[in-house]
C-alpha atoms as a PDB file:
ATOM      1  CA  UNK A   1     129.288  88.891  64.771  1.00  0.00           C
ATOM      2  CA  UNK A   2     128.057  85.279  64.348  1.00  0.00           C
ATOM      3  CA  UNK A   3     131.017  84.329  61.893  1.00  0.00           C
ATOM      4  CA  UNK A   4     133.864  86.108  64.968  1.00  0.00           C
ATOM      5  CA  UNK A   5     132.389  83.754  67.548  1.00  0.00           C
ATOM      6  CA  UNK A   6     132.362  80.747  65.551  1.00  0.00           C
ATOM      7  CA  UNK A   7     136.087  81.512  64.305  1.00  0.00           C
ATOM      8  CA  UNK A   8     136.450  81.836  67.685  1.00  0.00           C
ATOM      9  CA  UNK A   9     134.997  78.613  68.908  1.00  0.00           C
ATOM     10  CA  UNK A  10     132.544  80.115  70.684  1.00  0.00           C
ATOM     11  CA  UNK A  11     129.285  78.597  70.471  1.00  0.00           C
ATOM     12  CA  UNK A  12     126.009  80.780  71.016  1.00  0.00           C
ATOM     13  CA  UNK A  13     124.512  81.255  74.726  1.00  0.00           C
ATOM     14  CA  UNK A  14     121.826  78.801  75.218  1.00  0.00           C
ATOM     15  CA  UNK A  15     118.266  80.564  75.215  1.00  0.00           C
ATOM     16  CA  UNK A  16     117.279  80.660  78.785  1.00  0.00           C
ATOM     17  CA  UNK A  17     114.031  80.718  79.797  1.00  0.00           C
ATOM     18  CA  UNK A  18     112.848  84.063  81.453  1.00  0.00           C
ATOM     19  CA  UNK A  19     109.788  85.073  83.511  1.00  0.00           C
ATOM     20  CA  UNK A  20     107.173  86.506  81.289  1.00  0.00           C
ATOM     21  CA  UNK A  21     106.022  89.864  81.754  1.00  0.00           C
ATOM     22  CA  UNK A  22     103.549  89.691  84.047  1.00  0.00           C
ATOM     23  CA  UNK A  23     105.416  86.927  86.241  1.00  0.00           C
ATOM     24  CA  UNK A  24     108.206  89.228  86.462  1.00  0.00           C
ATOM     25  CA  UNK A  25     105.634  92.560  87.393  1.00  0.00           C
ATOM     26  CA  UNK A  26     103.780  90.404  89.901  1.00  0.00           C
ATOM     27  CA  UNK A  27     107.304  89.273  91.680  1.00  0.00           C
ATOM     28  CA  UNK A  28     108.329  93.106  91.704  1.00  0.00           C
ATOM     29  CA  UNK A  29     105.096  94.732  92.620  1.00  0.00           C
ATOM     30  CA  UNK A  30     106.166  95.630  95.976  1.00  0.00           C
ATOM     31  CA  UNK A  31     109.458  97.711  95.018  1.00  0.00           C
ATOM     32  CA  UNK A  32     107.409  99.390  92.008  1.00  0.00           C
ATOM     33  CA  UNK A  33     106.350 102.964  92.255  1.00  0.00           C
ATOM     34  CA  UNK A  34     104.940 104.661  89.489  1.00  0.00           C
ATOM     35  CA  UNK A  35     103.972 108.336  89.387  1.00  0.00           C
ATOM     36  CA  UNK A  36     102.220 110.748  87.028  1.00  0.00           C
ATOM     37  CA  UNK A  37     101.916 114.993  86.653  1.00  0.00           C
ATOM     38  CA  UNK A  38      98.461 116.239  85.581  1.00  0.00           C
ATOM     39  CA  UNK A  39      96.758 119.686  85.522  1.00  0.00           C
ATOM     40  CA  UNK A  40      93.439 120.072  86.999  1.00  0.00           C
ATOM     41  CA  UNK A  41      91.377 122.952  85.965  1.00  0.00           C
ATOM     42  CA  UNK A  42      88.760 123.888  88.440  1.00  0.00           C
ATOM     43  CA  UNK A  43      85.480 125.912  88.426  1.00  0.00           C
ATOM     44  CA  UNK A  44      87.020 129.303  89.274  1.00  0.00           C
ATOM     45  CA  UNK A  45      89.442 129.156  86.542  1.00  0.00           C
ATOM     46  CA  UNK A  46      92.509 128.008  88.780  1.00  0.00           C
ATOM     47  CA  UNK A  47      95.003 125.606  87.776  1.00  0.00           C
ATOM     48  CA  UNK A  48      95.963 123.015  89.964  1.00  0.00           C
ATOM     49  CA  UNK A  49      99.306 121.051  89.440  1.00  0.00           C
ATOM     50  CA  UNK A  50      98.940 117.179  91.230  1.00  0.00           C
ATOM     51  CA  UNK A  51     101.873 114.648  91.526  1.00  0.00           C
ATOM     52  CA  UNK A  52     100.441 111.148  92.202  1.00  0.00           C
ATOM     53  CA  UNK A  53     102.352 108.397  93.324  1.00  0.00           C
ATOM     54  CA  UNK A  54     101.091 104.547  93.702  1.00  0.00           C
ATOM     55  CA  UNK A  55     102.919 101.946  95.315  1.00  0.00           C
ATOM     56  CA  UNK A  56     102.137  98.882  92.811  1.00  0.00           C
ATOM     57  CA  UNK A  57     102.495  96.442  95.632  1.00  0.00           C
ATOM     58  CA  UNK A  58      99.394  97.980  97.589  1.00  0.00           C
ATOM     59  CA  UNK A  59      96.708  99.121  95.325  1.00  0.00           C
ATOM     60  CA  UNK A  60      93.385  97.859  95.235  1.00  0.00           C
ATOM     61  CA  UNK A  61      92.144  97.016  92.417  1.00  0.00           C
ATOM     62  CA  UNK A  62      88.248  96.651  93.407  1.00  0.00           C
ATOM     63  CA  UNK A  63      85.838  99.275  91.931  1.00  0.00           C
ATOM     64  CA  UNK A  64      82.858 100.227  94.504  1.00  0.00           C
ATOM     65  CA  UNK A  65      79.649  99.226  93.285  1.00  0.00           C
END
């Protein structure tokens, strides 16, 4: 690919510099929504199906004490 572009006389795309990871997680918290499915079994043998959704923008991370 390298040798097309340079026949070409195109040079390579400068590297830009990007957000890292977490920059770019803590500048898109608020539109991020993850979810998971689990299975809950309870005492009386009955299986529970939960969706859970959290908004990434709004969770609290503090544990109670």
């Amino acid at each position: 690919m390298w040798e097309i572009l340079h026949a070409a006389g195109i040079d390579p795309a400068p590297r830009r510099s990007r957000p890292t990871w977490r920059q770019f997680l803590t500048a898109q918290a608020h539109a991020i929504i993850a979810c998971d499915f689990l299975v809950v079994e309870t005492v009386l043998l009955k299986r529970l199906y939960v969706l859970v959704f959290i908004e990434h923008g709004t969770r609290d991370c503090t544990w109670p004490e």
